[in-house]
PDB file of N, CA and C in Angstrom:
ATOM      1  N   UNK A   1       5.428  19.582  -8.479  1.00  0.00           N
ATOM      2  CA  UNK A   1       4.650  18.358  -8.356  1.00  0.00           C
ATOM      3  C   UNK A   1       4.187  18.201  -6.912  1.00  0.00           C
ATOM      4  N   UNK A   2       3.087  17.800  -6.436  1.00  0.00           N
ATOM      5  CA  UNK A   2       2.189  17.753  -5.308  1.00  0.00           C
ATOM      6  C   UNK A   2       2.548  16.161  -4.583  1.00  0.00           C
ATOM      7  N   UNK A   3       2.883  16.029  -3.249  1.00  0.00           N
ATOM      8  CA  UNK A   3       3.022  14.719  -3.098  1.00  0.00           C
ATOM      9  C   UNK A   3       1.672  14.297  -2.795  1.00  0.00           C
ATOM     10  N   UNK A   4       1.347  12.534  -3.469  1.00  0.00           N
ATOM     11  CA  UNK A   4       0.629  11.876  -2.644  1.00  0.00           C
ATOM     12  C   UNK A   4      -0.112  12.347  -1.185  1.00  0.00           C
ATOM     13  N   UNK A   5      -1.191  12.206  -1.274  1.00  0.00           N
ATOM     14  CA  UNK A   5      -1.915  12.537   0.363  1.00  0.00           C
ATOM     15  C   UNK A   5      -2.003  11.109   0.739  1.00  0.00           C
ATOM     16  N   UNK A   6      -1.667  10.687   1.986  1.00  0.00           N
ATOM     17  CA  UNK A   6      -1.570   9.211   2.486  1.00  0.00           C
ATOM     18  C   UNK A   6      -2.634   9.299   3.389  1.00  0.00           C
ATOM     19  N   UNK A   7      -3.447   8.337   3.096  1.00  0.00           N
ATOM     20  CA  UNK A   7      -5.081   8.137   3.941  1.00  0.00           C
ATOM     21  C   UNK A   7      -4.897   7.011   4.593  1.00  0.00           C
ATOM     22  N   UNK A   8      -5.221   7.391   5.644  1.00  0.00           N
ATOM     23  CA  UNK A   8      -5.010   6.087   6.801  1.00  0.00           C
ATOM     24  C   UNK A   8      -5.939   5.164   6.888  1.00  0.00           C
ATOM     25  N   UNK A   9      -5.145   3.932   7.665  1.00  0.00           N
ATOM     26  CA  UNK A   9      -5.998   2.304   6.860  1.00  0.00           C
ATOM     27  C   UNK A   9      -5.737   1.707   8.087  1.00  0.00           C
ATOM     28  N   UNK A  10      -6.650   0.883   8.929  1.00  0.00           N
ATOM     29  CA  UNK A  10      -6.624   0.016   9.870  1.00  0.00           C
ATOM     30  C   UNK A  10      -5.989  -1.315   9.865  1.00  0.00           C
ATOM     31  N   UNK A  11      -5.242  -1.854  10.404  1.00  0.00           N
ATOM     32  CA  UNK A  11      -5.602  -3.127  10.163  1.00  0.00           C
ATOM     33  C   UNK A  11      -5.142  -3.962  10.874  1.00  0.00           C
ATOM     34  N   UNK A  12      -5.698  -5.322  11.434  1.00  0.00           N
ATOM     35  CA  UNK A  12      -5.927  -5.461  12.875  1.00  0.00           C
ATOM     36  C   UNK A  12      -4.716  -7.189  12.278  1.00  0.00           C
ATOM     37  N   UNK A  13      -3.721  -7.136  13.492  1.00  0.00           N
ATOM     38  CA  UNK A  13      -3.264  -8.338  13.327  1.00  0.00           C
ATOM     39  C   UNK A  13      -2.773  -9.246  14.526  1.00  0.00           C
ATOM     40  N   UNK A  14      -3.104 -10.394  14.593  1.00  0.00           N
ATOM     41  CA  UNK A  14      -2.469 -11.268  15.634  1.00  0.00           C
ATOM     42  C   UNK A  14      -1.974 -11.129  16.134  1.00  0.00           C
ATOM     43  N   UNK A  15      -1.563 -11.145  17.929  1.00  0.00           N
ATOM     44  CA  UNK A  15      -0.058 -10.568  18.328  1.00  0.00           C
ATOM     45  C   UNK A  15       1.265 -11.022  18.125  1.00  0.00           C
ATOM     46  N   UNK A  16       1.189 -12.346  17.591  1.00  0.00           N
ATOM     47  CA  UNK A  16       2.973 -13.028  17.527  1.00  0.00           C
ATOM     48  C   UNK A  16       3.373 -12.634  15.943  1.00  0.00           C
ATOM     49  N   UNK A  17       2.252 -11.831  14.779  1.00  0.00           N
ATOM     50  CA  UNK A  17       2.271 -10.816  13.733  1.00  0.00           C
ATOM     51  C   UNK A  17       2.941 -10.128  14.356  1.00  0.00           C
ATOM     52  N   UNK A  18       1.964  -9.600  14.670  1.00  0.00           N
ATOM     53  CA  UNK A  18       2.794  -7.620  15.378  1.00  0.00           C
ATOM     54  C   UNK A  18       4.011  -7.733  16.056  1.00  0.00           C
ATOM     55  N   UNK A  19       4.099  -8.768  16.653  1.00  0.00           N
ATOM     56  CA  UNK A  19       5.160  -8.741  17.552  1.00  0.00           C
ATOM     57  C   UNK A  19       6.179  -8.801  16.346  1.00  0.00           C
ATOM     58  N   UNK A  20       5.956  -9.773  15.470  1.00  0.00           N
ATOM     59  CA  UNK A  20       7.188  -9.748  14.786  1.00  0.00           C
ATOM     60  C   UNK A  20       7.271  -8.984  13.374  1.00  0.00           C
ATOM     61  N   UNK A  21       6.682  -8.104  13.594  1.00  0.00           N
ATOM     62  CA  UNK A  21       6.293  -6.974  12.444  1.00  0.00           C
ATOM     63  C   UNK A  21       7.452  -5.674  13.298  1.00  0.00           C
ATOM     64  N   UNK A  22       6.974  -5.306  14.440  1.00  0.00           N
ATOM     65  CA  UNK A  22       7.516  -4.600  15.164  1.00  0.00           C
ATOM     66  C   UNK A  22       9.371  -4.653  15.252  1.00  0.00           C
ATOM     67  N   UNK A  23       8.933  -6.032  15.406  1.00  0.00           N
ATOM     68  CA  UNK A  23      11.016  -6.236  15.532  1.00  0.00           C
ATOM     69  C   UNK A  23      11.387  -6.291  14.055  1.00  0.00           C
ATOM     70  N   UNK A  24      10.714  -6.814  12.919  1.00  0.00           N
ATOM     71  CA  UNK A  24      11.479  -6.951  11.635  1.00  0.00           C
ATOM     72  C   UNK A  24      11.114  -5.323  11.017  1.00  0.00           C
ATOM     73  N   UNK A  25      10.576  -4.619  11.586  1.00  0.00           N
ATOM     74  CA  UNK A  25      11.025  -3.051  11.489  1.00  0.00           C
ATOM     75  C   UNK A  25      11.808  -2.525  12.033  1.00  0.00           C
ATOM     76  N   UNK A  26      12.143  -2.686  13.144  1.00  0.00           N
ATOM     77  CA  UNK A  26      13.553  -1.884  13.645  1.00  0.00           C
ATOM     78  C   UNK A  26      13.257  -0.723  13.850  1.00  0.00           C
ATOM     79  N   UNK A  27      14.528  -0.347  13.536  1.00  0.00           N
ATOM     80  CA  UNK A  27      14.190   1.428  13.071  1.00  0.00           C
ATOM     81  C   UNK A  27      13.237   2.047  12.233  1.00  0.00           C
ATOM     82  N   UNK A  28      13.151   1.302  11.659  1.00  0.00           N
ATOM     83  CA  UNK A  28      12.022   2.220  10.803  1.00  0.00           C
ATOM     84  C   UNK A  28      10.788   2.102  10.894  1.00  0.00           C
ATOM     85  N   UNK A  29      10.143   2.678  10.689  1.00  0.00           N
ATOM     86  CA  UNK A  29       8.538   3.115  11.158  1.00  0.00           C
ATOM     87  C   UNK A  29       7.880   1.549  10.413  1.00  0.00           C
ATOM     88  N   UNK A  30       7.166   0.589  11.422  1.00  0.00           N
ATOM     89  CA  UNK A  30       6.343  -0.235  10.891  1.00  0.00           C
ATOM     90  C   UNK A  30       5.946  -0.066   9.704  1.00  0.00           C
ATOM     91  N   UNK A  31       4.402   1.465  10.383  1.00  0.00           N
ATOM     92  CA  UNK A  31       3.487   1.676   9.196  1.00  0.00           C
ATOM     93  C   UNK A  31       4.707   1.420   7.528  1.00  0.00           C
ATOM     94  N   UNK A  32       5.885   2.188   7.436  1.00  0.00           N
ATOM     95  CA  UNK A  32       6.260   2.239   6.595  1.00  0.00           C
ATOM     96  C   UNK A  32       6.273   0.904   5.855  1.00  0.00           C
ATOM     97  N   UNK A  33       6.634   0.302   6.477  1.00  0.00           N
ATOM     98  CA  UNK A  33       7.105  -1.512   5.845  1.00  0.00           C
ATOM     99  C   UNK A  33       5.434  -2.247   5.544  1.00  0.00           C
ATOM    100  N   UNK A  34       4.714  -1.897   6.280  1.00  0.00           N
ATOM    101  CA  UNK A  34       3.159  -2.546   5.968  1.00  0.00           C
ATOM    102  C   UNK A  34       2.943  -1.836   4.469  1.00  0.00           C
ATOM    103  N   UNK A  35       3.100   0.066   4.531  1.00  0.00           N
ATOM    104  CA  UNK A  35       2.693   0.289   3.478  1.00  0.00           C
ATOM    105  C   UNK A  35       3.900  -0.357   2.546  1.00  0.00           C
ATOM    106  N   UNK A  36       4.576  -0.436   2.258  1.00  0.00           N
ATOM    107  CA  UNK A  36       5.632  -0.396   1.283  1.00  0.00           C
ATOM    108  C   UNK A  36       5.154  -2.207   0.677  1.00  0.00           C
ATOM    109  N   UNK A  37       4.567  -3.149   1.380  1.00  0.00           N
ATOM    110  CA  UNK A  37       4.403  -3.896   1.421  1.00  0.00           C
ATOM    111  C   UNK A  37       3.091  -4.705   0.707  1.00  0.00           C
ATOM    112  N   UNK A  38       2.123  -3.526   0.767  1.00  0.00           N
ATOM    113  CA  UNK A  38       0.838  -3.653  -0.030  1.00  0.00           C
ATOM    114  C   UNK A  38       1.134  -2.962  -0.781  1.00  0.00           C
ATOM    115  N   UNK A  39       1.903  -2.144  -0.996  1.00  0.00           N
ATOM    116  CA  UNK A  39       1.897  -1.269  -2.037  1.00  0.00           C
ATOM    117  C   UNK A  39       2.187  -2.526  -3.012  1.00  0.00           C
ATOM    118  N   UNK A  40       3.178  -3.047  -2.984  1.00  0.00           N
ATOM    119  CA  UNK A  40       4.169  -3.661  -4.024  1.00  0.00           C
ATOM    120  C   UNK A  40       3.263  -5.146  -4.306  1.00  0.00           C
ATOM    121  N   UNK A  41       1.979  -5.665  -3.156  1.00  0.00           N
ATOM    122  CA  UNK A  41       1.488  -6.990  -3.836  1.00  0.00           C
ATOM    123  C   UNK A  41       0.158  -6.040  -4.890  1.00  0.00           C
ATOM    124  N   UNK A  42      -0.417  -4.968  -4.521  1.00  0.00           N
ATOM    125  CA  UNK A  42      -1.534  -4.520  -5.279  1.00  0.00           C
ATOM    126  C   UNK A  42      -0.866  -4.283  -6.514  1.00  0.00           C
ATOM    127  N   UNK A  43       0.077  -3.626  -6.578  1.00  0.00           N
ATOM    128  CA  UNK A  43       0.457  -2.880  -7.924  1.00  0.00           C
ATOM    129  C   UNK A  43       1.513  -4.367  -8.323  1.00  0.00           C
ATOM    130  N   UNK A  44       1.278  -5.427  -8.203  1.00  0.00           N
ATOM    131  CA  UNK A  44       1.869  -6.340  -8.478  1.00  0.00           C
ATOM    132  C   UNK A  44       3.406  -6.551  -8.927  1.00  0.00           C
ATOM    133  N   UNK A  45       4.295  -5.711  -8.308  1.00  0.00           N
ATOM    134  CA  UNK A  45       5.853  -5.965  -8.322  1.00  0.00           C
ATOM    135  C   UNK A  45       6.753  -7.106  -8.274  1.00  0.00           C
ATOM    136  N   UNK A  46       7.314  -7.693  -8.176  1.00  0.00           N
ATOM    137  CA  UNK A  46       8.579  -7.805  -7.683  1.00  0.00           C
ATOM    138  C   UNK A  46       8.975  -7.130  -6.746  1.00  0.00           C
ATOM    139  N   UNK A  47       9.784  -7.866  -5.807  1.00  0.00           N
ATOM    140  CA  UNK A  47      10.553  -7.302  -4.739  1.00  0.00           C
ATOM    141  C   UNK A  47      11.466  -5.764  -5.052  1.00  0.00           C
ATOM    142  N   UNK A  48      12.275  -6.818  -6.347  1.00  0.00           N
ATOM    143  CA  UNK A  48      13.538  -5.821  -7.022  1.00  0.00           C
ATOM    144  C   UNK A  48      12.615  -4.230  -7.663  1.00  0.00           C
ATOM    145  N   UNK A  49      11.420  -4.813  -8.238  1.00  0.00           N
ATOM    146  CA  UNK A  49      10.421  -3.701  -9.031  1.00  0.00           C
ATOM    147  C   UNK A  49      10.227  -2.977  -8.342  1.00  0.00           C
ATOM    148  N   UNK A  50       9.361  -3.519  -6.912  1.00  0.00           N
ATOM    149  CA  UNK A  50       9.088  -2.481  -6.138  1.00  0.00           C
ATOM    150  C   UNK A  50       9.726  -1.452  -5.490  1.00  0.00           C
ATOM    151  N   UNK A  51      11.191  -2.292  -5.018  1.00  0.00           N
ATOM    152  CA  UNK A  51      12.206  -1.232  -4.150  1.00  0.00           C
ATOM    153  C   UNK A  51      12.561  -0.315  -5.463  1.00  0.00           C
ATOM    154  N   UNK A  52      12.661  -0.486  -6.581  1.00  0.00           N
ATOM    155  CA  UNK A  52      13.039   0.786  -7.576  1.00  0.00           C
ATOM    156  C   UNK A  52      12.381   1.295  -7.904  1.00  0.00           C
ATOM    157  N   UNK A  53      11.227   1.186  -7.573  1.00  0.00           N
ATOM    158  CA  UNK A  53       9.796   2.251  -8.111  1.00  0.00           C
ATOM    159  C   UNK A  53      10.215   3.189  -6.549  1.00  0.00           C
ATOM    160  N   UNK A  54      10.251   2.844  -5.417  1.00  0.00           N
ATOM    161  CA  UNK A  54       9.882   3.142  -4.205  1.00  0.00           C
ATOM    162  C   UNK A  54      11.685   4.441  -4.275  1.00  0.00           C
ATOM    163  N   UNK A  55      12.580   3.930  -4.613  1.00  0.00           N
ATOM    164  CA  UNK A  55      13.417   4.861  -4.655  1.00  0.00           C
ATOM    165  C   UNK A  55      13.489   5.485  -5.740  1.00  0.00           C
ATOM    166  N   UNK A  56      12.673   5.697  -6.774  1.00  0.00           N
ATOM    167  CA  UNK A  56      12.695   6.828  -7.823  1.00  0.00           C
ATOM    168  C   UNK A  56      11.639   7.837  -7.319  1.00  0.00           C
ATOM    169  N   UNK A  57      10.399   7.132  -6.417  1.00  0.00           N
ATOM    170  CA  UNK A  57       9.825   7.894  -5.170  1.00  0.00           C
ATOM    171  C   UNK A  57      10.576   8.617  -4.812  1.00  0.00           C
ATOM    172  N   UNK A  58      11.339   8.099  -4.073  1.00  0.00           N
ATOM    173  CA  UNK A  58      11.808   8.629  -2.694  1.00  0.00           C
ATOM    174  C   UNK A  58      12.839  10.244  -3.409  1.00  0.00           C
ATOM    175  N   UNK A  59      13.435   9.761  -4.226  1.00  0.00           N
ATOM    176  CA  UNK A  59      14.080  10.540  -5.180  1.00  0.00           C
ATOM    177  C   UNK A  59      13.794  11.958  -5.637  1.00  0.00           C
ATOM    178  N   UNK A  60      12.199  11.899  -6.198  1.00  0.00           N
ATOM    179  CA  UNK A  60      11.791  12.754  -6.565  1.00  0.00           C
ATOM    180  C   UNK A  60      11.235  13.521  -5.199  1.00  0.00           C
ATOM    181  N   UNK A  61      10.727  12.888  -3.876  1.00  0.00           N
ATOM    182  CA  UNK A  61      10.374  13.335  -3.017  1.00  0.00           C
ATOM    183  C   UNK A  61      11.301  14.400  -2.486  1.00  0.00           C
ATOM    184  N   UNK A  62      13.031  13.730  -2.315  1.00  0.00           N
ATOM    185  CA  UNK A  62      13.885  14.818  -1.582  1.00  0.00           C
ATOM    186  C   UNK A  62      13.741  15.642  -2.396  1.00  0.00           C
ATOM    187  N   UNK A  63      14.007  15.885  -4.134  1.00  0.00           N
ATOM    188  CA  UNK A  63      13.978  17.147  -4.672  1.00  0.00           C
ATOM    189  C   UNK A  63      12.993  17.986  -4.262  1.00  0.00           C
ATOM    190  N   UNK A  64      11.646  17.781  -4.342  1.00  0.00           N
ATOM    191  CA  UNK A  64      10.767  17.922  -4.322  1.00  0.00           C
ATOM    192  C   UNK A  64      10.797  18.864  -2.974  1.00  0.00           C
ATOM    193  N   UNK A  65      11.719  17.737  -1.937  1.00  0.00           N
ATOM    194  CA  UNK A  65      11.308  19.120  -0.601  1.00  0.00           C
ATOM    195  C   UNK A  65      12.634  19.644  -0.343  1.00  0.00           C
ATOM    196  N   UNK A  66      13.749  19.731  -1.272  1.00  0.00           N
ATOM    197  CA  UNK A  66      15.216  20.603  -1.096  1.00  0.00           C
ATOM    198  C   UNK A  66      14.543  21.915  -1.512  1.00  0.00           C
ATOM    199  N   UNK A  67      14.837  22.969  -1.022  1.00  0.00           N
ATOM    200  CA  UNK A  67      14.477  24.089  -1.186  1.00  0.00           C
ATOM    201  C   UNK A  67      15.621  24.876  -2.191  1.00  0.00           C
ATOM    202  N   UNK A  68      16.802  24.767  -2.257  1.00  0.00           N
ATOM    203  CA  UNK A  68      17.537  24.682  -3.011  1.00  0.00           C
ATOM    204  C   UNK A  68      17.322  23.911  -4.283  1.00  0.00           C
ATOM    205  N   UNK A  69      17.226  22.890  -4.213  1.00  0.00           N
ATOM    206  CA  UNK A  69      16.858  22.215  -5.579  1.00  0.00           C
ATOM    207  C   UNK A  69      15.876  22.392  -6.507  1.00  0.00           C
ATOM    208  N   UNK A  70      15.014  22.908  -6.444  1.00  0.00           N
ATOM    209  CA  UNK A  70      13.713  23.537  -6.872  1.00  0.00           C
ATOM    210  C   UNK A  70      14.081  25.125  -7.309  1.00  0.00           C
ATOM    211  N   UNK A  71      14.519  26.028  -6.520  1.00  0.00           N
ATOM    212  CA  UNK A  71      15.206  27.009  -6.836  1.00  0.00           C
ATOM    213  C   UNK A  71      16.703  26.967  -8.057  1.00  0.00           C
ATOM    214  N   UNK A  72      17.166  26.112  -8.604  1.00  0.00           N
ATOM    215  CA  UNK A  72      17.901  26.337  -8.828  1.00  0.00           C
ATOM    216  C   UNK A  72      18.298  26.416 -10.508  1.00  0.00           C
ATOM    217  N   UNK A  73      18.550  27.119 -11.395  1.00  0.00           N
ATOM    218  CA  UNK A  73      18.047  27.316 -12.838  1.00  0.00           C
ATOM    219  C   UNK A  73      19.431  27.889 -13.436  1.00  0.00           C
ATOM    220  N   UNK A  74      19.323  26.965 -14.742  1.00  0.00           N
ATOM    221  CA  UNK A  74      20.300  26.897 -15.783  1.00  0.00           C
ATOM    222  C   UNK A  74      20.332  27.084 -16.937  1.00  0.00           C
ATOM    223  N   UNK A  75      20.553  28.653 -17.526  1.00  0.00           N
ATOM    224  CA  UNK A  75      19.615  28.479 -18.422  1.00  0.00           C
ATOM    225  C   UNK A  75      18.526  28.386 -19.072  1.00  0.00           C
ATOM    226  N   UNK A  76      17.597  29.074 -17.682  1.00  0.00           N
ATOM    227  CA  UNK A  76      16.122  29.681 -17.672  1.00  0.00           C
ATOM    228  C   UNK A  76      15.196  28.119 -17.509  1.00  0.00           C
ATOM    229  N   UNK A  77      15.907  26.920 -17.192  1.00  0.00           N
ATOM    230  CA  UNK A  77      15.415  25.834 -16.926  1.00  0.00           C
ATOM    231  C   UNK A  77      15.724  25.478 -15.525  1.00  0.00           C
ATOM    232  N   UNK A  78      14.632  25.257 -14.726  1.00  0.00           N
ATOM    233  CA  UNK A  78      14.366  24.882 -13.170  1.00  0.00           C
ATOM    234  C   UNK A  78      15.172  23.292 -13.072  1.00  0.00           C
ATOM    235  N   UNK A  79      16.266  23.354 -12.627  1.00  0.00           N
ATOM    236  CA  UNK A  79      16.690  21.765 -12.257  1.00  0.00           C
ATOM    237  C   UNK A  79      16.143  20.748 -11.936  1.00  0.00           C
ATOM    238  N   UNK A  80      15.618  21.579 -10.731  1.00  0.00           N
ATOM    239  CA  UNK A  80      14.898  20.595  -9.610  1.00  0.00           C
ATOM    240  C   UNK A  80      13.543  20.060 -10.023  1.00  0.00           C
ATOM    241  N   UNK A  81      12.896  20.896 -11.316  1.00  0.00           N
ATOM    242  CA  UNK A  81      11.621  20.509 -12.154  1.00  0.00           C
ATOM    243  C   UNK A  81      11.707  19.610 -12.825  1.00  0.00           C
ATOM    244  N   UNK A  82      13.108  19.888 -13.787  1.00  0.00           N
ATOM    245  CA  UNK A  82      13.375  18.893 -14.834  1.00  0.00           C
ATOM    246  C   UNK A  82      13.940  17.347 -14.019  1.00  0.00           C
ATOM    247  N   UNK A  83      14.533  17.449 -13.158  1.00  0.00           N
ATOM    248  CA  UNK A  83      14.809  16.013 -12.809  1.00  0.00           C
ATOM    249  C   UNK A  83      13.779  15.538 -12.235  1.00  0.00           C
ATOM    250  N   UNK A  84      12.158  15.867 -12.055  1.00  0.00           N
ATOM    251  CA  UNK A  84      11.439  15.325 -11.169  1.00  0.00           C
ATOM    252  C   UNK A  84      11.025  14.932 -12.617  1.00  0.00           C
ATOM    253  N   UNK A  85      10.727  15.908 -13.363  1.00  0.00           N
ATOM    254  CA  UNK A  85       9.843  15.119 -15.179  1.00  0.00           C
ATOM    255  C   UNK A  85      10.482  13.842 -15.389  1.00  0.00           C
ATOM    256  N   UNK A  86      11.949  13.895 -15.287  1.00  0.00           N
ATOM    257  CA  UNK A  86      12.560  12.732 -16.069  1.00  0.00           C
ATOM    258  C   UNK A  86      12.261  11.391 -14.880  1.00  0.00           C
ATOM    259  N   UNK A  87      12.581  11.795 -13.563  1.00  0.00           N
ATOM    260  CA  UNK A  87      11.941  10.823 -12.847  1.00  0.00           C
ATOM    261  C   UNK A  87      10.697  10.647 -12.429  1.00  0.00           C
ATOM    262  N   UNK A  88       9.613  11.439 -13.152  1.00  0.00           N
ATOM    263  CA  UNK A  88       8.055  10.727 -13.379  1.00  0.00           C
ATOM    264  C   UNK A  88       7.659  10.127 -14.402  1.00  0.00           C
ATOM    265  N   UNK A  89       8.799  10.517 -15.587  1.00  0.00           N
ATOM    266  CA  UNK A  89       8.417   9.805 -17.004  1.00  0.00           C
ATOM    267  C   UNK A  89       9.185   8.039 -16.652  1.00  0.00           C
ATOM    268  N   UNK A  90      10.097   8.062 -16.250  1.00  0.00           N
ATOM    269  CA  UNK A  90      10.448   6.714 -15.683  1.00  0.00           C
ATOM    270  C   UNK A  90       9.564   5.850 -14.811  1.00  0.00           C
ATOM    271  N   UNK A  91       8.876   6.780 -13.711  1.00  0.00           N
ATOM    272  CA  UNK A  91       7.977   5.861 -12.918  1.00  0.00           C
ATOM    273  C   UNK A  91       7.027   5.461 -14.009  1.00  0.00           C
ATOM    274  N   UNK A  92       6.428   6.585 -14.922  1.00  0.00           N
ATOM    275  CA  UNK A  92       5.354   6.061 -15.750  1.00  0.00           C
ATOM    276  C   UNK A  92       5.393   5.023 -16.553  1.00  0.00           C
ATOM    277  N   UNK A  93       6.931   4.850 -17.237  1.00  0.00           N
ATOM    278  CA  UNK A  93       7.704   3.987 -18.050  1.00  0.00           C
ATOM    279  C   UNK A  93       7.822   2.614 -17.503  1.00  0.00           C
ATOM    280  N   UNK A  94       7.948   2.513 -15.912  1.00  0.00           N
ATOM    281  CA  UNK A  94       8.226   1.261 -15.559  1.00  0.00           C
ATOM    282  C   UNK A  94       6.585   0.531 -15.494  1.00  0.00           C
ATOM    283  N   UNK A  95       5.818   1.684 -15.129  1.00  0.00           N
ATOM    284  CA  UNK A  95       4.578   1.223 -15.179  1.00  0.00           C
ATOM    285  C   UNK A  95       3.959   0.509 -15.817  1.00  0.00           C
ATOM    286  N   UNK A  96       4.027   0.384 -16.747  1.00  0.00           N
ATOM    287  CA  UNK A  96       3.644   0.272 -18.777  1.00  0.00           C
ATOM    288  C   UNK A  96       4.172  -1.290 -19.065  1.00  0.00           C
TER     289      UNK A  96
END
């Protein structure tokens, strides 16, 4: 499975925003929290919806780049394939 290509998006905000965009990110990468953030009002989530769509993401992503996990077969069936199906038929499922 091919990840997402992420296309970059401007977007211009107030400074006592940013300022406090910046600190309520912390560690983690702004951009991340802006995207994670439109993601979840466009595709109209829930908080709870979104963070479990975003970690069945994230999920399929590590398999996706374990090099081991992808390699690894049971029975003439790819592991690391089959758990990404079952966690895309779920993303599709929650979709619906």
């Amino acid at each position: 499975m091919e990840k997402k290509r992420l296309i970059p998006y401007s977007v211009h905000l107030r400074e006592d925003i940013y300022d406090q965009l910046k600190e309520a990110a912390g560690e983690r990468k702004a951009a991340g929290l802006v995207r994670d953030a439109i993601t979840m009002i466009i595709e109209g989530d829930d908080a709870y919806t979104s963070g479990y769509n975003k970690g069945l993401q994230t999920a399929n992503d590590i398999i996706l780049e374990d090099k081991l996990a992808t390699k690894v077969v049971v029975n003439g069936i790819n592991i690391g394939n089959i758990l990404m199906h079952h966690i895309n038929q779920e993303i599709k499922r929650k979709k619906k």
